[in-house]
Each structure stands twice: as C-alpha cells, then as structure tokens.
N, C-alpha and C. Protein backbone atom coordinates (compact mmCIF):
# COMPACT_ATOMS: atom_id res chain seq x y z
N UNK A 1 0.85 -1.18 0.00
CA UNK A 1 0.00 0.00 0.00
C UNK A 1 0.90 1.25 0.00
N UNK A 2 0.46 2.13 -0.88
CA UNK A 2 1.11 3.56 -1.40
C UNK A 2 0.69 4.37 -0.18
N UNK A 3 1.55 5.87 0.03
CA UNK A 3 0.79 6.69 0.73
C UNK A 3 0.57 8.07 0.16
N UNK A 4 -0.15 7.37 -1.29
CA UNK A 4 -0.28 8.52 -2.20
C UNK A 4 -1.72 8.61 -1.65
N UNK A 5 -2.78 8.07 -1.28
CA UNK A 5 -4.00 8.92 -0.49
C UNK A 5 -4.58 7.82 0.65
N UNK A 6 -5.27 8.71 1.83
CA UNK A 6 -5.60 8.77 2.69
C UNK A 6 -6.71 7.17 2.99
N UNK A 7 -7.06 7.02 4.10
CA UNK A 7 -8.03 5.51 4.16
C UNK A 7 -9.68 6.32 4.00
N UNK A 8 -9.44 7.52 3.78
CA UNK A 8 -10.62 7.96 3.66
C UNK A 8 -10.96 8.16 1.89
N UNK A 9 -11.93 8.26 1.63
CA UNK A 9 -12.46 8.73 0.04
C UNK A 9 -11.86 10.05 -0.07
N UNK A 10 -10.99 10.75 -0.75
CA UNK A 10 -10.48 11.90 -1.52
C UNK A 10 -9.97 12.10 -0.08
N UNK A 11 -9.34 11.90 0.35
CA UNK A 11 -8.60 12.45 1.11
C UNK A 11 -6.92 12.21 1.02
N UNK A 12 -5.97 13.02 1.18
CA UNK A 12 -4.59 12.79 0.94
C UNK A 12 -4.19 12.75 1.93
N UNK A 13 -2.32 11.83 1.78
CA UNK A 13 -1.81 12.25 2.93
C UNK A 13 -1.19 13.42 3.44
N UNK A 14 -0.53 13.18 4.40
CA UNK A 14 -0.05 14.83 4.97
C UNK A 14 1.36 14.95 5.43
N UNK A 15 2.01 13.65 4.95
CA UNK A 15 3.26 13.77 5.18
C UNK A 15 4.89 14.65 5.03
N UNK A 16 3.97 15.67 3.85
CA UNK A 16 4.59 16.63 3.57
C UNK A 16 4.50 18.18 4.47
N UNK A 17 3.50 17.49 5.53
CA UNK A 17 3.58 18.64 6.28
C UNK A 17 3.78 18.14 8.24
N UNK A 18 4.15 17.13 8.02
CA UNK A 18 4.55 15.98 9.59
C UNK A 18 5.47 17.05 10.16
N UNK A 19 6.53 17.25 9.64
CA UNK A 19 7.62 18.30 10.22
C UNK A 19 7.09 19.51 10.76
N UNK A 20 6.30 20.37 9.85
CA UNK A 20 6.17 21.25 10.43
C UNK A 20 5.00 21.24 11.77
N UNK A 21 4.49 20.33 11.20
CA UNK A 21 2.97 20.08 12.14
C UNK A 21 3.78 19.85 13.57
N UNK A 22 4.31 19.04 13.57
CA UNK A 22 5.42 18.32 14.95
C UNK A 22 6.02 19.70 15.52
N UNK A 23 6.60 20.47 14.91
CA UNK A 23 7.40 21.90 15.28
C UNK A 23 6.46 23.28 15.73
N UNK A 24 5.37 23.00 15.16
CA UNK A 24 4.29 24.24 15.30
C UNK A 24 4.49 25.25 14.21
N UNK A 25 5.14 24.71 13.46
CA UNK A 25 4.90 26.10 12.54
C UNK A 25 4.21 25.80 11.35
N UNK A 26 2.97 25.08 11.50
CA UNK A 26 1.95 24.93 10.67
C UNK A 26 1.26 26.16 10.59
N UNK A 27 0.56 26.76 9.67
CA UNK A 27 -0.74 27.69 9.96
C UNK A 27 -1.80 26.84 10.78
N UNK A 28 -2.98 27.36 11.15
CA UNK A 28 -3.68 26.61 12.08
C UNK A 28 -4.83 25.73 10.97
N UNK A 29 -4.82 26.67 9.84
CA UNK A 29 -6.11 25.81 8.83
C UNK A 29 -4.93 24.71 8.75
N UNK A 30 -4.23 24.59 8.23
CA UNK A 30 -3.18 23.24 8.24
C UNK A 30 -2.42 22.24 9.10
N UNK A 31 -2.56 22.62 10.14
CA UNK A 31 -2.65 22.14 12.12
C UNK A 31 -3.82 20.94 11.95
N UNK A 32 -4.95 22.06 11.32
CA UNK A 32 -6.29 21.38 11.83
C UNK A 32 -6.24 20.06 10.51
N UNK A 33 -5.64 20.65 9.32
CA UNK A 33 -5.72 19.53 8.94
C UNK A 33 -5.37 18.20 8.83
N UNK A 34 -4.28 18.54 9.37
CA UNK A 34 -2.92 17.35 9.94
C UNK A 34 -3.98 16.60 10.88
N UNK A 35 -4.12 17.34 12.09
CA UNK A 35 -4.89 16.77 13.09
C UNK A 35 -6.60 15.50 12.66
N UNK A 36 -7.20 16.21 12.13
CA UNK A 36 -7.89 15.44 10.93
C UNK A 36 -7.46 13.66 10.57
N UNK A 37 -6.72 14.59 10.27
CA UNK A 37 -5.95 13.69 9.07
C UNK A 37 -5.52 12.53 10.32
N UNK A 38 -4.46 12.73 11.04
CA UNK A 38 -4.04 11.64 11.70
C UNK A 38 -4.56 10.55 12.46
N UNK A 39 -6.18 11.36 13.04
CA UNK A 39 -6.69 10.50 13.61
C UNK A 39 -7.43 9.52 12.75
N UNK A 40 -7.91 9.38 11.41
CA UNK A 40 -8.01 8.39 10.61
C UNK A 40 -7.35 7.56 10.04
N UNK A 41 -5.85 7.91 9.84
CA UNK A 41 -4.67 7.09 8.92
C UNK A 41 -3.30 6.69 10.05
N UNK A 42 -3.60 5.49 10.01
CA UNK A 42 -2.59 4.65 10.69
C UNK A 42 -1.14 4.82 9.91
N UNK A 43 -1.03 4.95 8.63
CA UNK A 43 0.00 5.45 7.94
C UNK A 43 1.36 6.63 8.30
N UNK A 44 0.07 7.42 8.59
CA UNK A 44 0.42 8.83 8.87
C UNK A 44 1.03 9.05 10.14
N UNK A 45 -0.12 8.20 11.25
CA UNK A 45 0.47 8.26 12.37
C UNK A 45 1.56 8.09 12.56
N UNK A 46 1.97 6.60 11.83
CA UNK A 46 3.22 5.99 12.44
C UNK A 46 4.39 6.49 11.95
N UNK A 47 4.35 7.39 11.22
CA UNK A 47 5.89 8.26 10.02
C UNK A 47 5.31 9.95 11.32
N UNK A 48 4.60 10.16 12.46
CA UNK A 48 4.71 11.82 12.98
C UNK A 48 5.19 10.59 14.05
N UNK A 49 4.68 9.24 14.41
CA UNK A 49 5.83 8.70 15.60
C UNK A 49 7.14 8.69 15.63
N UNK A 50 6.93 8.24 14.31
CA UNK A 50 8.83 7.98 13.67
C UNK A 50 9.29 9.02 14.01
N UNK A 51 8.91 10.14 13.30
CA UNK A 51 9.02 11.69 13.58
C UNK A 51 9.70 12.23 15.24
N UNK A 52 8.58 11.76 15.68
CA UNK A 52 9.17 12.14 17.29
C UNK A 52 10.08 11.43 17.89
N UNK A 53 9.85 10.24 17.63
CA UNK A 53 11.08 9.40 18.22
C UNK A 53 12.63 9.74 17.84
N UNK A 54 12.70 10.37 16.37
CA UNK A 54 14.08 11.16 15.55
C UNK A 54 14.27 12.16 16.54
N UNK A 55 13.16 12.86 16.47
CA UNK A 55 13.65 14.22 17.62
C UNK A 55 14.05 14.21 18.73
N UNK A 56 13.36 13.07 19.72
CA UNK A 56 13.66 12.65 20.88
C UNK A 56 15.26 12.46 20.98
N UNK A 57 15.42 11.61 19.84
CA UNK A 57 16.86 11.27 20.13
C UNK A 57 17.81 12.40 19.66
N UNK A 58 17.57 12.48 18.89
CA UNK A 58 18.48 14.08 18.46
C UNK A 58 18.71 15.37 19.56
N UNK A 59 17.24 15.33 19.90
CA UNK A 59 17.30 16.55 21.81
C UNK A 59 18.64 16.03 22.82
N UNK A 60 18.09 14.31 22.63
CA UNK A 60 18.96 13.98 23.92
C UNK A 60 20.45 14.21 23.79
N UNK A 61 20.92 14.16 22.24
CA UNK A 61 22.79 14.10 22.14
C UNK A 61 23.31 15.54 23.18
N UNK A 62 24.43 15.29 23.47
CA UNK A 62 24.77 16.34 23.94
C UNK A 62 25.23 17.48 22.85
N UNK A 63 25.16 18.83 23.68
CA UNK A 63 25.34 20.00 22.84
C UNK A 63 26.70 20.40 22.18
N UNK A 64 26.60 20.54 20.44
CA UNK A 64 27.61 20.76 20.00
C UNK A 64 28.20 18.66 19.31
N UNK A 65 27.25 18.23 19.51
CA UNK A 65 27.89 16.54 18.67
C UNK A 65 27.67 17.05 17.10
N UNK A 66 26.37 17.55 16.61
CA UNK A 66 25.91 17.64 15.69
C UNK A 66 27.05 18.59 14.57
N UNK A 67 27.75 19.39 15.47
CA UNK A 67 28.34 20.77 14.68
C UNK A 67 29.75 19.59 14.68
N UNK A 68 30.48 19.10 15.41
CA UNK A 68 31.64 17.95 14.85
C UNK A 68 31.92 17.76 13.44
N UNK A 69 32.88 17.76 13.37
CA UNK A 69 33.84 17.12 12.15
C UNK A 69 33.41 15.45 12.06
N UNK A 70 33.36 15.27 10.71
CA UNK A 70 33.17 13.28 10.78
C UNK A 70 34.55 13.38 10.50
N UNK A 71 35.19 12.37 12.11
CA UNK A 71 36.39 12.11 11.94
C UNK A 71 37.00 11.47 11.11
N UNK A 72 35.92 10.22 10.48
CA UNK A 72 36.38 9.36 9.54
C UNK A 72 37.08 9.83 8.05
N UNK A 73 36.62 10.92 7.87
CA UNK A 73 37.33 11.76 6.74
C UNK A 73 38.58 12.14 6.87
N UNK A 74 39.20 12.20 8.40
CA UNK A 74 40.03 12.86 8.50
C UNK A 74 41.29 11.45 8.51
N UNK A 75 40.66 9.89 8.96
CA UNK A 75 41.60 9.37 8.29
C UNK A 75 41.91 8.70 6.82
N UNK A 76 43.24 8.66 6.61
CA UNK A 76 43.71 7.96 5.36
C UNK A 76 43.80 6.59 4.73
N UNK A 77 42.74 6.68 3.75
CA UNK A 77 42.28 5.41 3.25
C UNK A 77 43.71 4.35 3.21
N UNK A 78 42.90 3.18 3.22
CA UNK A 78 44.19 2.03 3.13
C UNK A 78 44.35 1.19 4.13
C-alpha cells in the first residue's frame, strides 16, 4: 500500500507537512488539517511517531555533537 492517499475517500496524505505540524509552525487551517488527518490514517500516524522518536533522540545528544567534524574523513584510506 502507497501513501499517495488517505483511508478515507479523496482524502490525501499529509506527510509533507509531519515536520512542520510536529514543530508548530503549521498555519492553524493546516494544524487542523494534519490533526484530521491523523486520527483516521494509521499510515500517517506511524511516520509523525517515527518523527518524534528522531527528535527525541536528536534533543537527547549532547550540545555541540551535531556541529563535529566526521572524523572518519580525517583518516587515510588504506
């Protein structure tokens, strides 16, 4: 199963707007529609869980891992 539309008749998904919906910087007509939206599609839900669970873990690293050098570049193949 695609998640090119919704378990409802004409309805789409909303996965293109999970991020912002999760962050708050949805408009609210598009809040409401997310909201809508999620409580019918098991799809949807489980990619704004995925969603949070990414963030969760990303909050927890300590501050400044993210801005690091990948050391692995820095050694010499061979």
């Amino acid at each position: 199963m695609g998640l090119e539309h919704g378990t409802e008749p004409g309805s789409s998904h909303v996965l293109d707007r999970l991020a912002g919906y999760f962050s708050g910087a949805l408009p609210v007509e598009d809040e409401q529609t997310v909201e809508a939206h999620l409580l019918h599609c098991a799809d949807c839900r489980a990619e704004y869980d995925d969603l949070g669970s990414a963030a969760l873990l990303v909050a927890s690293l300590p501050v400044g891992v993210l801005d690091e050098p990948d050391r692995a570049d820095d050694e010499p193949d061979g």
